[in-house]
PDB file of N, CA and C in Angstrom:
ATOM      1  N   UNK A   1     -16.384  21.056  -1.980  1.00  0.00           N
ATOM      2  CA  UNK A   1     -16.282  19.624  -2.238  1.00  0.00           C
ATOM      3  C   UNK A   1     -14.985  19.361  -3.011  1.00  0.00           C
ATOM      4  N   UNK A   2     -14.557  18.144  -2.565  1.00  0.00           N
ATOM      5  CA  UNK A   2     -13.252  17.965  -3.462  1.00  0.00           C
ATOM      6  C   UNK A   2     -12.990  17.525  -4.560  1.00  0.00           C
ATOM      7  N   UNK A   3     -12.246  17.721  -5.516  1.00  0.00           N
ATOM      8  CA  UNK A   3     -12.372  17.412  -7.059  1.00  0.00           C
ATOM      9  C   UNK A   3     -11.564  16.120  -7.251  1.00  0.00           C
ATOM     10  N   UNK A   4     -11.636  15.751  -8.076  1.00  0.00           N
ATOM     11  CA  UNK A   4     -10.908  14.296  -8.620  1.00  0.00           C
ATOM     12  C   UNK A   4      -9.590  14.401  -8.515  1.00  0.00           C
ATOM     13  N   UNK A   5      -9.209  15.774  -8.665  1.00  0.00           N
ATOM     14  CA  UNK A   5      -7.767  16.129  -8.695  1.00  0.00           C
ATOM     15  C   UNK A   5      -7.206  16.308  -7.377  1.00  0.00           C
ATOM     16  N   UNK A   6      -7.707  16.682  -6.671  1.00  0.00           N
ATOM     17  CA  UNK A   6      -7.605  17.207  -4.778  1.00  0.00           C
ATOM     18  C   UNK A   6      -7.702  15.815  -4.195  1.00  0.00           C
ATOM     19  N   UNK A   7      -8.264  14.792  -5.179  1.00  0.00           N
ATOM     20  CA  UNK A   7      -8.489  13.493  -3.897  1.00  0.00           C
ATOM     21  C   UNK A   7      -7.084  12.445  -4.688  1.00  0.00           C
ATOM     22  N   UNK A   8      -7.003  12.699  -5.883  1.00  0.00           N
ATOM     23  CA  UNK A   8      -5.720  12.072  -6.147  1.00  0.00           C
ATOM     24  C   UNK A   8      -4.085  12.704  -5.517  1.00  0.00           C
ATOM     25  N   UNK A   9      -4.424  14.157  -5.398  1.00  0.00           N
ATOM     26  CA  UNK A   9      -3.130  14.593  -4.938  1.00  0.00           C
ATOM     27  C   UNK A   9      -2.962  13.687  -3.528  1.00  0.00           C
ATOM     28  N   UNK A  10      -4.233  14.045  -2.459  1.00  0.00           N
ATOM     29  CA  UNK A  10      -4.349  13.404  -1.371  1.00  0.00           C
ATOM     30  C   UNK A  10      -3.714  11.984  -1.465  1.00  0.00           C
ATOM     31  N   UNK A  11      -4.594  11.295  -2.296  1.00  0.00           N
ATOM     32  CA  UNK A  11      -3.860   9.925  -2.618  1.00  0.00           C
ATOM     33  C   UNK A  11      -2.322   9.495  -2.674  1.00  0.00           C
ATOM     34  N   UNK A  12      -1.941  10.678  -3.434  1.00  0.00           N
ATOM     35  CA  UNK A  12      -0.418  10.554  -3.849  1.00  0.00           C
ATOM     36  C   UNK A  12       0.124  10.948  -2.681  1.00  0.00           C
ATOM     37  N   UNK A  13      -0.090  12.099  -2.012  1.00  0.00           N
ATOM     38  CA  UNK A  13       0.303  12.183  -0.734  1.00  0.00           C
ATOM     39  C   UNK A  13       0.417  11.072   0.797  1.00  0.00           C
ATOM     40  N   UNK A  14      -0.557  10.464   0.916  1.00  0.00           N
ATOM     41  CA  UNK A  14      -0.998   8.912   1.660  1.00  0.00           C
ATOM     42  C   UNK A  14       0.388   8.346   1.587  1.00  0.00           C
ATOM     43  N   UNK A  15       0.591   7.987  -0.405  1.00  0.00           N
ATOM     44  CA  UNK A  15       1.805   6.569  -0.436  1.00  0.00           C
ATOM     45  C   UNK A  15       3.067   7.594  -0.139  1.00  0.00           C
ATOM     46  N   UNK A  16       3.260   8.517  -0.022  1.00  0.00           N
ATOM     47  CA  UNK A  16       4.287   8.866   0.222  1.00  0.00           C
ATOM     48  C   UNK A  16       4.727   8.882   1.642  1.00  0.00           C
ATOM     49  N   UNK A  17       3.280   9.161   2.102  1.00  0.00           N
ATOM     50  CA  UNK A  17       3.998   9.130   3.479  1.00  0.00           C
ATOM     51  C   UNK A  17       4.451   7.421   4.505  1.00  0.00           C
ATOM     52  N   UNK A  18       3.812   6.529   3.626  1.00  0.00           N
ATOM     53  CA  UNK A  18       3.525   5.560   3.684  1.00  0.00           C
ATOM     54  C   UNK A  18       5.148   4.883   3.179  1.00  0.00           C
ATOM     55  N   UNK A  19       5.232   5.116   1.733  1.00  0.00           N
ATOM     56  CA  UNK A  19       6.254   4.824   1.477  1.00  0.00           C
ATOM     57  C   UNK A  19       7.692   5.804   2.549  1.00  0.00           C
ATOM     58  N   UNK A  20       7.908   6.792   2.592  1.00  0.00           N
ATOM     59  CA  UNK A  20       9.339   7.378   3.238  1.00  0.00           C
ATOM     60  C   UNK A  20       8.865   7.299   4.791  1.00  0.00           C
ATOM     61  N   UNK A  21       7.892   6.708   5.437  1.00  0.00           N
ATOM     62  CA  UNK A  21       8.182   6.413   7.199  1.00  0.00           C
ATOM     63  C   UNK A  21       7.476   5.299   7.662  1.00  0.00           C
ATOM     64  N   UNK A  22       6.354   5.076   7.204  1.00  0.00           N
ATOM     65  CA  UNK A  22       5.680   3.864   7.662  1.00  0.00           C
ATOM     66  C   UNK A  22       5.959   2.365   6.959  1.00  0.00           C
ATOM     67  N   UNK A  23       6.351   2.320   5.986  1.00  0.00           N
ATOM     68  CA  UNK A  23       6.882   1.257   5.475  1.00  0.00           C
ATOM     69  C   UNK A  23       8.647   0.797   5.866  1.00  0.00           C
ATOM     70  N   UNK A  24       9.253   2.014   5.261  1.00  0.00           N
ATOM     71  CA  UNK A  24      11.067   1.541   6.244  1.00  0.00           C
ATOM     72  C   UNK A  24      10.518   1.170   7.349  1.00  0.00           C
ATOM     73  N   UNK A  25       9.888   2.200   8.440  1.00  0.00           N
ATOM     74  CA  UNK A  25       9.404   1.422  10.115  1.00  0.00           C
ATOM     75  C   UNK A  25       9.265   0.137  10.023  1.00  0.00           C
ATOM     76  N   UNK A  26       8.198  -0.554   9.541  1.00  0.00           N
ATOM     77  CA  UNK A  26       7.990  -1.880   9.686  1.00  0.00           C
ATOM     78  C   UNK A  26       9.038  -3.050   9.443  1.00  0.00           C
ATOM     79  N   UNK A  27       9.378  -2.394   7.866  1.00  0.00           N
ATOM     80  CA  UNK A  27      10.275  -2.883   7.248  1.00  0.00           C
ATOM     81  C   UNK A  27      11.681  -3.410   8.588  1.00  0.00           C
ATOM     82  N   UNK A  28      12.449  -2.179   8.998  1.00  0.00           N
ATOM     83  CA  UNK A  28      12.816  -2.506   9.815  1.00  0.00           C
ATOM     84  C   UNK A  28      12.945  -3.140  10.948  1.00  0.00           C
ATOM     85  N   UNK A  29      11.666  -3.249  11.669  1.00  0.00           N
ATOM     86  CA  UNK A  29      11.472  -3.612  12.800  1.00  0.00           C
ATOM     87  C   UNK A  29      11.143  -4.718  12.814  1.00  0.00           C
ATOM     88  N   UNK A  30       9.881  -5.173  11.630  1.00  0.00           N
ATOM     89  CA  UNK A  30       9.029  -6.417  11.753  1.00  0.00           C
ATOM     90  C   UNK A  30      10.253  -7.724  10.732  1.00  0.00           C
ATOM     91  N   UNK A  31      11.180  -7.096   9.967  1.00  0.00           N
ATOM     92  CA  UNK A  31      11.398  -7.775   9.057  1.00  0.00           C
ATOM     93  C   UNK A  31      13.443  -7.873   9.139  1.00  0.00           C
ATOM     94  N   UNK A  32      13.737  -6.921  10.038  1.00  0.00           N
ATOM     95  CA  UNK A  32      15.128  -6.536  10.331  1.00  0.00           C
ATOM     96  C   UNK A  32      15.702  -6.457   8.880  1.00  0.00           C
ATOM     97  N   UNK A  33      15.499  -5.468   7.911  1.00  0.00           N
ATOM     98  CA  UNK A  33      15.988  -4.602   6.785  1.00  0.00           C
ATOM     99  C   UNK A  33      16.855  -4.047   7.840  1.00  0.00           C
ATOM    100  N   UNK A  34      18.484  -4.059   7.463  1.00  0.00           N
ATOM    101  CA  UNK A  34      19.680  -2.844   7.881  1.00  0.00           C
ATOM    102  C   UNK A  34      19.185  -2.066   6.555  1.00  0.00           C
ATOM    103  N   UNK A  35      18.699  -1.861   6.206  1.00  0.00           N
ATOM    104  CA  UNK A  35      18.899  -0.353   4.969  1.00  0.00           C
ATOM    105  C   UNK A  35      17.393  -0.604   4.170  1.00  0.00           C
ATOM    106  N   UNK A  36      16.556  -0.175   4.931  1.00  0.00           N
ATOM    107  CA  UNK A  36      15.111   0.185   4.792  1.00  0.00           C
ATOM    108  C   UNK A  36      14.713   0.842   4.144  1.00  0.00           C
ATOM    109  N   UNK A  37      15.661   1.541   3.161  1.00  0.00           N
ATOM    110  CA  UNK A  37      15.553   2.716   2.352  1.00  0.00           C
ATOM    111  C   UNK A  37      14.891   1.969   0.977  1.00  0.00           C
ATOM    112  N   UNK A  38      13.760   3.071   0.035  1.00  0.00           N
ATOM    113  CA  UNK A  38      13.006   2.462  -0.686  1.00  0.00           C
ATOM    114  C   UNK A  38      13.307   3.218  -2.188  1.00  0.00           C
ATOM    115  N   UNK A  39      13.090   2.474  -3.345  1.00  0.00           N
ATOM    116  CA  UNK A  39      12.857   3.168  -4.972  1.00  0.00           C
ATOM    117  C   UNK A  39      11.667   3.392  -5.577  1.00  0.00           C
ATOM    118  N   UNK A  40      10.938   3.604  -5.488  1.00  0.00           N
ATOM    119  CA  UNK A  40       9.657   4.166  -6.774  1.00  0.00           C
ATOM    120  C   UNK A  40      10.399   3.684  -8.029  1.00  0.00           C
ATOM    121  N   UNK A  41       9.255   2.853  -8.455  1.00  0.00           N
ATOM    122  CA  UNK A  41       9.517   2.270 -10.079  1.00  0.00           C
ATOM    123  C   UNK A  41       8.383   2.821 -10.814  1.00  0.00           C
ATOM    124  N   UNK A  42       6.906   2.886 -10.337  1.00  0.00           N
ATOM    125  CA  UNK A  42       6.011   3.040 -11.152  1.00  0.00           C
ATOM    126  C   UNK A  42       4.822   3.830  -9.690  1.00  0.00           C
ATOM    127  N   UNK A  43       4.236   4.525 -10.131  1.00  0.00           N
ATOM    128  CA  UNK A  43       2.528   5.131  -9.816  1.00  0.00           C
ATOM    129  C   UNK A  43       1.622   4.740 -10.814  1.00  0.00           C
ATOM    130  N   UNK A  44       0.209   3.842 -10.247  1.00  0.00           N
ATOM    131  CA  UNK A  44      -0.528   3.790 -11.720  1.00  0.00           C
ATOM    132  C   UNK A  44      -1.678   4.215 -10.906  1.00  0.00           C
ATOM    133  N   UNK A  45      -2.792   4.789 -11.543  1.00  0.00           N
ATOM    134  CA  UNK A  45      -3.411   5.312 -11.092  1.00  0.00           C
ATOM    135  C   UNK A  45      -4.942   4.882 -11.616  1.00  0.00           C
ATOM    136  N   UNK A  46      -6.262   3.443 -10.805  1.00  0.00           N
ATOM    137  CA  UNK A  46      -7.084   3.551 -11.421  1.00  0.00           C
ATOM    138  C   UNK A  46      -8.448   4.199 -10.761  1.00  0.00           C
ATOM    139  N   UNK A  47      -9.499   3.294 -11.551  1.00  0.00           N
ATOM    140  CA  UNK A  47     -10.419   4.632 -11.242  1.00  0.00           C
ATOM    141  C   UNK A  47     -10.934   4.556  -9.370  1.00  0.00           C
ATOM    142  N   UNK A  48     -10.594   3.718  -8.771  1.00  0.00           N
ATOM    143  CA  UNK A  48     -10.855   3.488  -7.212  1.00  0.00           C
ATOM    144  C   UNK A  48      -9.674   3.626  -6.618  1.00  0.00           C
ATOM    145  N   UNK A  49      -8.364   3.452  -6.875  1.00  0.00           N
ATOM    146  CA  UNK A  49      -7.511   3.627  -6.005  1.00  0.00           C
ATOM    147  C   UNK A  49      -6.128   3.829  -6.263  1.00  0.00           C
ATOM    148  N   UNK A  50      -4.435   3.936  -6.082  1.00  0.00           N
ATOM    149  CA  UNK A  50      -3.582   4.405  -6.638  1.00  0.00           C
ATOM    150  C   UNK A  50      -2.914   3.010  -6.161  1.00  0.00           C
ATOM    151  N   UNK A  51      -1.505   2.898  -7.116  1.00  0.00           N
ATOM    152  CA  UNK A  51      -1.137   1.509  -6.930  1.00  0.00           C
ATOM    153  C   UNK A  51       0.539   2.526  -6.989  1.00  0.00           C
ATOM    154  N   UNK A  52       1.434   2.009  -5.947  1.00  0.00           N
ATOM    155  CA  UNK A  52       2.700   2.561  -6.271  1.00  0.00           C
ATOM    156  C   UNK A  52       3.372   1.462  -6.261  1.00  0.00           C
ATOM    157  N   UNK A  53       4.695   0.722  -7.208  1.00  0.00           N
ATOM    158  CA  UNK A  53       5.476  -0.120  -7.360  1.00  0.00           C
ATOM    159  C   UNK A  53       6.992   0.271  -6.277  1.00  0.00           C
ATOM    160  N   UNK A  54       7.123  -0.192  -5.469  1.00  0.00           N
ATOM    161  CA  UNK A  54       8.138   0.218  -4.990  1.00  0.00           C
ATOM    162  C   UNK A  54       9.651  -1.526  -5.105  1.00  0.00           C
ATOM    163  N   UNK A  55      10.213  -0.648  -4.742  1.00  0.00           N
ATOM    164  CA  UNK A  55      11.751  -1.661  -4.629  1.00  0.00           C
ATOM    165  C   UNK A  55      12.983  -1.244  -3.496  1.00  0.00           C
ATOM    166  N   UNK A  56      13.220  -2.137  -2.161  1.00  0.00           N
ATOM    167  CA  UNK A  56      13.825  -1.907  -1.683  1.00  0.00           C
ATOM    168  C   UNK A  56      15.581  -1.355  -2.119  1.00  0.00           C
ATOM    169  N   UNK A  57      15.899  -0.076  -1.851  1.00  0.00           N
ATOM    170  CA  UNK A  57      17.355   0.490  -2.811  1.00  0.00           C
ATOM    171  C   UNK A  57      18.431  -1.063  -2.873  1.00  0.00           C
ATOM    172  N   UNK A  58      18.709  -2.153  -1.674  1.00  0.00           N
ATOM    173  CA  UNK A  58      19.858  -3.039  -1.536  1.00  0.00           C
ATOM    174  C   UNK A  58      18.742  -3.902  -2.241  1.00  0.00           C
ATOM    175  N   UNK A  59      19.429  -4.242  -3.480  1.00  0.00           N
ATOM    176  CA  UNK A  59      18.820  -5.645  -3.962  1.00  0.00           C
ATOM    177  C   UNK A  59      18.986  -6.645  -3.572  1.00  0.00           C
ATOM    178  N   UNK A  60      19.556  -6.841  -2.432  1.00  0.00           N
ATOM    179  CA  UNK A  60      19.919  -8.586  -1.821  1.00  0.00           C
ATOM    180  C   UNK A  60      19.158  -8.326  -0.685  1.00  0.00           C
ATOM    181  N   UNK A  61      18.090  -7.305  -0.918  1.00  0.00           N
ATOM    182  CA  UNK A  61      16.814  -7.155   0.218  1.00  0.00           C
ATOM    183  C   UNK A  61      16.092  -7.764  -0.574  1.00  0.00           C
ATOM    184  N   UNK A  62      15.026  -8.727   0.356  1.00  0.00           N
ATOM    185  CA  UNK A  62      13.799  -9.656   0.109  1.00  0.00           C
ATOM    186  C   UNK A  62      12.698  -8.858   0.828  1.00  0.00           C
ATOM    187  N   UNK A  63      11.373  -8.896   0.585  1.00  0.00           N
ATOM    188  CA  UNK A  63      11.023  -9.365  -1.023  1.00  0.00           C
ATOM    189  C   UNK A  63      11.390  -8.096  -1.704  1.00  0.00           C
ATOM    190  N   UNK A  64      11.665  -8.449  -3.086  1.00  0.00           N
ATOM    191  CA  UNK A  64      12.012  -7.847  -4.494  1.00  0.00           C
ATOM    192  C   UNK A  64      11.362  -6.524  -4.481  1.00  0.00           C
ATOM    193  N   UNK A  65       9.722  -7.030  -4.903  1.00  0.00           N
ATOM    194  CA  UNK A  65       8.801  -5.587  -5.077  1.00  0.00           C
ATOM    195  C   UNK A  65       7.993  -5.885  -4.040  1.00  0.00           C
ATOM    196  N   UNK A  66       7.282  -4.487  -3.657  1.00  0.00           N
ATOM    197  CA  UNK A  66       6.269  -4.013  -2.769  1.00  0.00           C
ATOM    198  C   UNK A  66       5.288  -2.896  -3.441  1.00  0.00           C
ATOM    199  N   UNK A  67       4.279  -3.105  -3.213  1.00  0.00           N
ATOM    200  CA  UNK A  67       2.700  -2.706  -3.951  1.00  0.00           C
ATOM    201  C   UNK A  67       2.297  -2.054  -2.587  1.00  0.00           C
ATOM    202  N   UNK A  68       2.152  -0.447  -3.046  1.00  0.00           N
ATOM    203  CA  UNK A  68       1.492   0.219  -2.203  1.00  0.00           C
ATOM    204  C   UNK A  68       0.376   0.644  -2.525  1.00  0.00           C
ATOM    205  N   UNK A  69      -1.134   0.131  -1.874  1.00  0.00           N
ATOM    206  CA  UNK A  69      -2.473   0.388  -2.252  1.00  0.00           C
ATOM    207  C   UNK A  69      -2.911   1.460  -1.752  1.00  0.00           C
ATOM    208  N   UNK A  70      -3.448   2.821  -2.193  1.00  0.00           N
ATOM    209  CA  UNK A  70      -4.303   3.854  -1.748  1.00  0.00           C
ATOM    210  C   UNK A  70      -5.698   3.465  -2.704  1.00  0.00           C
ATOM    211  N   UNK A  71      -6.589   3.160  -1.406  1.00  0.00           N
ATOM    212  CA  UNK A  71      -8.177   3.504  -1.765  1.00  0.00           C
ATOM    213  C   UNK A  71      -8.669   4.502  -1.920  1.00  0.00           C
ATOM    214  N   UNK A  72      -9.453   4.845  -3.466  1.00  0.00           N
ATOM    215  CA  UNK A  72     -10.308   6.130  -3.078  1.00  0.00           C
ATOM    216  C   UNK A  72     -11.646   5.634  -4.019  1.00  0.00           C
ATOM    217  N   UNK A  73     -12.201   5.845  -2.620  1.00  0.00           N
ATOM    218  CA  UNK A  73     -13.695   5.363  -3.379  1.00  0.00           C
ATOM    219  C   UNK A  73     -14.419   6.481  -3.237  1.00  0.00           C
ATOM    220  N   UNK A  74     -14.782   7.783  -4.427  1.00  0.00           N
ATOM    221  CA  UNK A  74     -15.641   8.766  -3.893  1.00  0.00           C
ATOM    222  C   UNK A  74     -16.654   8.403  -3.702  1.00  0.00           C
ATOM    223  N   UNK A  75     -17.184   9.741  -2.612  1.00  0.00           N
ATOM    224  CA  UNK A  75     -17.950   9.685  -2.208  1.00  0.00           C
ATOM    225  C   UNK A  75     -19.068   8.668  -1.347  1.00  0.00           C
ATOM    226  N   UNK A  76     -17.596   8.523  -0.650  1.00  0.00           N
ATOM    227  CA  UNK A  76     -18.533   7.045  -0.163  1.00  0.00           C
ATOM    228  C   UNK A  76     -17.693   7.159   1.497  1.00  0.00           C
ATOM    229  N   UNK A  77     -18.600   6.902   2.672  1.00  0.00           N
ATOM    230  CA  UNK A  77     -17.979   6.728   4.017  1.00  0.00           C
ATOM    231  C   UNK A  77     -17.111   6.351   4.233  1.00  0.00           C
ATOM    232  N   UNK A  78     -16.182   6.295   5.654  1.00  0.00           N
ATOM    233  CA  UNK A  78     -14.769   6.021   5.520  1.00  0.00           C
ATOM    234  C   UNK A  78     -14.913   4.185   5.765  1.00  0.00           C
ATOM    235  N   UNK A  79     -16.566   3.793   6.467  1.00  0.00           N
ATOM    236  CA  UNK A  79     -16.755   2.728   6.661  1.00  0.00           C
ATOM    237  C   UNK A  79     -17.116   1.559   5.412  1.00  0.00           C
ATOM    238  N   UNK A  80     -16.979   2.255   4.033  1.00  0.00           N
ATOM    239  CA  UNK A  80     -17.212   1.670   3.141  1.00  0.00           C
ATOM    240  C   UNK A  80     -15.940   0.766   3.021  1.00  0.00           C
ATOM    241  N   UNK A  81     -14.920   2.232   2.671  1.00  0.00           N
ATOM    242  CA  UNK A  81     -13.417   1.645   2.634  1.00  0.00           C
ATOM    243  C   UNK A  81     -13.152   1.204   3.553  1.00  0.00           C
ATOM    244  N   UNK A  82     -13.056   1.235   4.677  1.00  0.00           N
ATOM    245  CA  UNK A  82     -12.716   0.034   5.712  1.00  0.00           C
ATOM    246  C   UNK A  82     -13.172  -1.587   5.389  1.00  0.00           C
ATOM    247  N   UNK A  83     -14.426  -1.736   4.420  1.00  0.00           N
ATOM    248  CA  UNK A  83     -15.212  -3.038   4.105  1.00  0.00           C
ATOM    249  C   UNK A  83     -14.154  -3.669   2.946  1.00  0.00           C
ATOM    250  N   UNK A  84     -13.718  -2.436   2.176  1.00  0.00           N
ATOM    251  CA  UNK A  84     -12.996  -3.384   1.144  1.00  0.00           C
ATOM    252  C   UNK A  84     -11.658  -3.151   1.481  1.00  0.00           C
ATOM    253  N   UNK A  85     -11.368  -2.690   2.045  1.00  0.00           N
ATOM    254  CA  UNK A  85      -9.826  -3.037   2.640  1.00  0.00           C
ATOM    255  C   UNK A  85      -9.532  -4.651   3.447  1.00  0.00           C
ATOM    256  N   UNK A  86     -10.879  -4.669   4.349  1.00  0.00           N
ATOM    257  CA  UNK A  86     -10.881  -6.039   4.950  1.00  0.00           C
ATOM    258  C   UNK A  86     -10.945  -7.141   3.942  1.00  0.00           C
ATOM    259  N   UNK A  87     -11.977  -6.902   2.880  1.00  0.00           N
ATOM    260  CA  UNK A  87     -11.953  -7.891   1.617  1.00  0.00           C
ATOM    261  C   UNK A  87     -11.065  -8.013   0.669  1.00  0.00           C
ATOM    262  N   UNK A  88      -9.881  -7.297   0.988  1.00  0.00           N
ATOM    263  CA  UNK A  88      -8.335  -7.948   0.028  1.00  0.00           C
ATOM    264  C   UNK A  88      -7.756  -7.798   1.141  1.00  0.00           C
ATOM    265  N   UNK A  89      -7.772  -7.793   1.963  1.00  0.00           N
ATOM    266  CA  UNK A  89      -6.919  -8.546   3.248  1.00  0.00           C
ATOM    267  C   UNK A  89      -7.510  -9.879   3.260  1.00  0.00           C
ATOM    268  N   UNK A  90      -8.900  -9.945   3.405  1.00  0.00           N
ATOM    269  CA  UNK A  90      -9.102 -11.365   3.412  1.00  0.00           C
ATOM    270  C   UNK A  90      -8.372 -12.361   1.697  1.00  0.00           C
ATOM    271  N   UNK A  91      -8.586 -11.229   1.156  1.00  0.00           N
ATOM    272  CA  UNK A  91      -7.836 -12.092  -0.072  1.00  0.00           C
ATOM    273  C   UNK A  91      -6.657 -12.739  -0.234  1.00  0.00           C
ATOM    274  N   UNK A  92      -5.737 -11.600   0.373  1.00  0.00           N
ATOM    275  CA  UNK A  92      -4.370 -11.817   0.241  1.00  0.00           C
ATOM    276  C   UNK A  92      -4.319 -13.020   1.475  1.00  0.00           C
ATOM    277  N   UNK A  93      -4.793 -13.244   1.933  1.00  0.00           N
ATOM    278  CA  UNK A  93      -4.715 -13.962   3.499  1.00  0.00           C
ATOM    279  C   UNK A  93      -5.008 -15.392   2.979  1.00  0.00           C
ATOM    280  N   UNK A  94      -6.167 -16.084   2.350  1.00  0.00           N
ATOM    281  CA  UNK A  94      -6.721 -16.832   1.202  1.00  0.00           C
ATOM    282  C   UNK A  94      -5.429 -17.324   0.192  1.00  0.00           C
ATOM    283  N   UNK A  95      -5.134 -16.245  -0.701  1.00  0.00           N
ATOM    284  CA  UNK A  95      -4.297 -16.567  -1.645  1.00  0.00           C
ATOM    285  C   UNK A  95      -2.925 -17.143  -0.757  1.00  0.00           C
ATOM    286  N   UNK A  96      -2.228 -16.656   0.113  1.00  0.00           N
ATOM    287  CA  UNK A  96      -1.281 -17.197   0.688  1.00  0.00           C
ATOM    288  C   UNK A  96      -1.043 -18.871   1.159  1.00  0.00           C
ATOM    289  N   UNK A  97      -2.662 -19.143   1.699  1.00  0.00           N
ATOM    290  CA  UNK A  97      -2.620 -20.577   2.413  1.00  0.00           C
ATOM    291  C   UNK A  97      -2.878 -21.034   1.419  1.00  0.00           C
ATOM    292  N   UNK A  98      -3.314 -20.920   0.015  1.00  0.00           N
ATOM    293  CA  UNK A  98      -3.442 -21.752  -0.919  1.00  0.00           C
ATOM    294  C   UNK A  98      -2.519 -22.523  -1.796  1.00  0.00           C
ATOM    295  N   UNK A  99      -1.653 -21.009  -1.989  1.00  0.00           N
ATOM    296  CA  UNK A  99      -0.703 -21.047  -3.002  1.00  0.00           C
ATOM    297  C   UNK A  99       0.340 -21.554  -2.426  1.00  0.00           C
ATOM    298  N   UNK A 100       1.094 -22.685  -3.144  1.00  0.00           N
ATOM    299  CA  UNK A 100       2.442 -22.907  -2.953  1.00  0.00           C
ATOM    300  C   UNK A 100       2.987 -21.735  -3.881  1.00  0.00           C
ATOM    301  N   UNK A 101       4.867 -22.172  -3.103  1.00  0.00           N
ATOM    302  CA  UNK A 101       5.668 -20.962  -3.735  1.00  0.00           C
ATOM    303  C   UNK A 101       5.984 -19.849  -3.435  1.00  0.00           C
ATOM    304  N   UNK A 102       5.804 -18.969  -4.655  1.00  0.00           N
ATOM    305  CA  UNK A 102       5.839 -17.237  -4.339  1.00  0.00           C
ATOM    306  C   UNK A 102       4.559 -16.835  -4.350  1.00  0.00           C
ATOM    307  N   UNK A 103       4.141 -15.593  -3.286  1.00  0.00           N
ATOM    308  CA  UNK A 103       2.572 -15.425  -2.837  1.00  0.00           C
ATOM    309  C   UNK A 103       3.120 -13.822  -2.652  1.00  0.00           C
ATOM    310  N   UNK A 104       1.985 -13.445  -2.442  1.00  0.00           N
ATOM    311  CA  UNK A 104       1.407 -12.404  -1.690  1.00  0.00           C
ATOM    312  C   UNK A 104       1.711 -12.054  -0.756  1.00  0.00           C
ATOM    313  N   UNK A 105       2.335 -11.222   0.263  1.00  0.00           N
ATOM    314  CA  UNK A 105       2.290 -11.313   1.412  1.00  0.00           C
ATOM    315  C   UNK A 105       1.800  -9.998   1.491  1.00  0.00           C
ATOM    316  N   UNK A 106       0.691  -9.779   2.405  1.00  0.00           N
ATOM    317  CA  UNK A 106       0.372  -8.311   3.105  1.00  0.00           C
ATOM    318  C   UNK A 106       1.550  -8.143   4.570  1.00  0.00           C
ATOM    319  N   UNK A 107       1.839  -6.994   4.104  1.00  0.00           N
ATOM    320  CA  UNK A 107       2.569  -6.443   5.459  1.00  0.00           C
ATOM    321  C   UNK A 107       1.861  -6.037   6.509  1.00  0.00           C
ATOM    322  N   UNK A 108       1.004  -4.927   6.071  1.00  0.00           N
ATOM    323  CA  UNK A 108       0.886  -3.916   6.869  1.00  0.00           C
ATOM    324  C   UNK A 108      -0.597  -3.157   6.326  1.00  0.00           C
ATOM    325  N   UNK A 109      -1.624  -2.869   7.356  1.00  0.00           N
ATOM    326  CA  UNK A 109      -2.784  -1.766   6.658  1.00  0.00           C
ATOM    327  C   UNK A 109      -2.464  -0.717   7.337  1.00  0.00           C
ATOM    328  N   UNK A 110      -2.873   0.285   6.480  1.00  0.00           N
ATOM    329  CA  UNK A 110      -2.741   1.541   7.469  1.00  0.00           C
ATOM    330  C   UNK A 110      -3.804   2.561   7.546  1.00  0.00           C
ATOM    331  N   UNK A 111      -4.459   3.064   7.943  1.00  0.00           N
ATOM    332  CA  UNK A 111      -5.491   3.861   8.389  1.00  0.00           C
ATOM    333  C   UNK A 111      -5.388   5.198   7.357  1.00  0.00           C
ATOM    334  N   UNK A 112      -6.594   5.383   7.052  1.00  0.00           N
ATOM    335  CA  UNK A 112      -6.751   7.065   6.261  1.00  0.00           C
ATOM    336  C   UNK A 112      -7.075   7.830   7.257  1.00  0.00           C
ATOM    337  N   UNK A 113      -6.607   8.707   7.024  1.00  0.00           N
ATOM    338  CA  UNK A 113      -6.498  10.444   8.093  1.00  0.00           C
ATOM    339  C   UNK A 113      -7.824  10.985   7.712  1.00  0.00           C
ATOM    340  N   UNK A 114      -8.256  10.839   5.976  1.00  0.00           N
ATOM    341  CA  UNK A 114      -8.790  11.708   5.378  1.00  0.00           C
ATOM    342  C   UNK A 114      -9.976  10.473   5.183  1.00  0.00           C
ATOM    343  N   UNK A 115     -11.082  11.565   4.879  1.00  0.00           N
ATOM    344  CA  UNK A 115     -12.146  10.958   3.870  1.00  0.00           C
ATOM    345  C   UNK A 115     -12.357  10.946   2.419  1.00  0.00           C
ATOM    346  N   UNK A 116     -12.269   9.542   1.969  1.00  0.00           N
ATOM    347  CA  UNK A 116     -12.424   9.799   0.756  1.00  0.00           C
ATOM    348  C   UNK A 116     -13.517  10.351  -0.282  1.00  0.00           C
TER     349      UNK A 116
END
């Protein structure tokens, strides 16, 4: 069985891969970034899931910061986390049509390989 420590490495592993190919991808494609390349400012780590602060390297790239979410809910089906992934998608989705201004924007979900 896996330890708290084996499911956070996992975790940390996820935003990375997330952050150095699946995020430039989008970035690029969905959003036309010429220089898709990304900074790590912060990892925080709580007790359900990992939060990474990222910052595109060209600062006259929009938007500013990007929040990379890894879920880990032990011991719990992969269909659990699929439930609350949909329920801050529905959030962020909510908060957007509400809010004037600066919002939220979800980019992108991406699928776990692994079970948490």
């Amino acid at each position: 069985m896996p330890t708290e420590t084996d499911k956070l490495t996992d975790a940390i592993n996820d935003l990375d891969i997330v952050e150095n190919s699946l995020l430039p991808n989008i970035l690029q494609t969905d959003f036309s970034y010429a220089n898709p390349s990304l900074k790590t400012i912060k990892t925080t780590t709580y007790p359900y899931s990992v939060i990474r602060t990222v910052r595109p390297a060209d600062k006259q790239t929009k938007p500013s910061t990007l929040y990379l979410k890894r879920i880990t809910i032990p011991n719990k089906e992969s269909t659990i986390v699929q439930q609350v992934l949909l329920k801050e998608d529905n959030l962020l989705r909510k908060l957007n049509k509400e809010m004037a201004g600066e919002t939220v924007e979800l980019i992108a979900t991406f699928p776990s390989n692994k079970q948490s």
